[in-house]
Protein backbone atom coordinates (compact mmCIF):
# COMPACT_ATOMS: atom_id res chain seq x y z
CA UNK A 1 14.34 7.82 5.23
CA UNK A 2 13.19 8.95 1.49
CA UNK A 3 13.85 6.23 -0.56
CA UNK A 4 14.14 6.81 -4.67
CA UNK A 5 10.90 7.04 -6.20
CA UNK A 6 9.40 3.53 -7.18
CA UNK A 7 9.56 1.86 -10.71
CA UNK A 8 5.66 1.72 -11.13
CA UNK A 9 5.17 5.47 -9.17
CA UNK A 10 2.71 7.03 -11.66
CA UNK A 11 1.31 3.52 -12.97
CA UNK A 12 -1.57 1.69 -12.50
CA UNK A 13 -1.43 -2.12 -11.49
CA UNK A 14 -3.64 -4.88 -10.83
CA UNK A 15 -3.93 -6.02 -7.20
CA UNK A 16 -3.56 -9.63 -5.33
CA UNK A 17 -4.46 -9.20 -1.99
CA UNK A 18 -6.34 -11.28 0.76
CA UNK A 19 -9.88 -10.59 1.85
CA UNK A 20 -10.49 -7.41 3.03
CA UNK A 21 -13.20 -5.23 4.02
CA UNK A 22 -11.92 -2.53 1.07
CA UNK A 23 -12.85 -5.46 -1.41
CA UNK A 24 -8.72 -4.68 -2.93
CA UNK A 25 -8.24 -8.05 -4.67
CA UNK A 26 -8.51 -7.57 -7.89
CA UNK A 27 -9.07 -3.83 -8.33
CA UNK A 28 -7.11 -1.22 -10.17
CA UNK A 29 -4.29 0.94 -8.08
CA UNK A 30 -2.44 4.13 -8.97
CA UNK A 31 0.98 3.70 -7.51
CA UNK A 32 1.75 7.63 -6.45
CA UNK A 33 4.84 6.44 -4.35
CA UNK A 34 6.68 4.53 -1.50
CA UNK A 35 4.70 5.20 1.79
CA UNK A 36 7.63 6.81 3.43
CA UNK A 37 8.46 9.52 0.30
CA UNK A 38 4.14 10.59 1.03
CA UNK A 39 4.26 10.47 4.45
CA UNK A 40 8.66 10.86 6.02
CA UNK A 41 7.92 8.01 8.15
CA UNK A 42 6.84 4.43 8.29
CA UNK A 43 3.69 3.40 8.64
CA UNK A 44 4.54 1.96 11.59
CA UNK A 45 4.58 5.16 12.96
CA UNK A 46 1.76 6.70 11.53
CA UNK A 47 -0.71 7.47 14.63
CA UNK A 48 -3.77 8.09 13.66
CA UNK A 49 -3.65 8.23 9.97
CA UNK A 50 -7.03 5.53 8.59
CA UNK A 51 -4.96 4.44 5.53
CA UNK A 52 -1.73 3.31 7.83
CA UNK A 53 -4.69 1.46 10.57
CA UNK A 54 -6.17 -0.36 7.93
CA UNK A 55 -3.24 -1.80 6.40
CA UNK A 56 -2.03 -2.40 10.26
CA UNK A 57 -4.86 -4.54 10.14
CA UNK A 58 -5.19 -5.76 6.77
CA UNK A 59 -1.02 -6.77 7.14
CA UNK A 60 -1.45 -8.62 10.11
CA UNK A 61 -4.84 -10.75 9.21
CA UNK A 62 -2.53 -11.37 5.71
CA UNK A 63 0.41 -11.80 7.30
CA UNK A 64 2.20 -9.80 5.27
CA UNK A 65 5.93 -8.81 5.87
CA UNK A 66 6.56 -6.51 8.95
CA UNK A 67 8.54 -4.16 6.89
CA UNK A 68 8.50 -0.60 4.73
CA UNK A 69 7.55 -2.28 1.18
CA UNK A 70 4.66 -0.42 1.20
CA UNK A 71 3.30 1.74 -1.30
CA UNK A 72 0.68 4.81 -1.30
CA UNK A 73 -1.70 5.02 -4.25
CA UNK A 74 -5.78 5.05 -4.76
CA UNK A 75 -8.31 2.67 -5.82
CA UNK A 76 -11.15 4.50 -6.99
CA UNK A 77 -9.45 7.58 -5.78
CA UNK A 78 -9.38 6.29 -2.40
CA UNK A 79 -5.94 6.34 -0.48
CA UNK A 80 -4.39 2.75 0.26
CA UNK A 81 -1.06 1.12 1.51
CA UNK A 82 -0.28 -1.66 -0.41
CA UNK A 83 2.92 -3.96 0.20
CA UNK A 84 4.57 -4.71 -3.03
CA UNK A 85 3.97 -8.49 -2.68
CA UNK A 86 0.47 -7.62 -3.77
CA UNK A 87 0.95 -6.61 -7.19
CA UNK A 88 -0.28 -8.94 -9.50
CA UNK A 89 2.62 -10.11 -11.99
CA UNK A 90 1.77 -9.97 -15.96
């Protein structure tokens, strides 16, 4: 299931995202990668693991797409799945 490494993977971008408890809108994130080159598996499947249960969360109260778009990176050098529909354009 690797995928080839992401376009912004090393980058920092701006975020867009809905309320949250993790305050996200707006902040800074280092893109290290697609969720499933960190982790070999969706997030889907990720029992357990805080980062993957808060964006289960986060995704559904956002209703964000039920797919593997997601990305791993760090705000603040905290670890966060993002789905690419909430990186703020330039």
């Amino acid at each position: 299931m690797i995928r080839e490494k992401h376009p912004l993977a090393g980058k920092t971008v701006k975020l867009k995202c809905a309320p949250d408890p993790d305050e996200l809108d707006g902040k800074h994130y280092w893109i290290e990668d697609w969720w499933v080159n960190v982790s070999d598996k969706s997030w889907m499947f990720c029992v357990g693991n805080p980062a993957c249960l808060k964006y289960a969360v986060r995704s559904a109260f956002s209703y964000l797409p039920l797919d593997d778009e997601v990305l791993y990176g760090k705000v603040s050098g905290l670890g966060h799945l993002i789905h690419v529909s909430e990186i703020e354009e330039n």
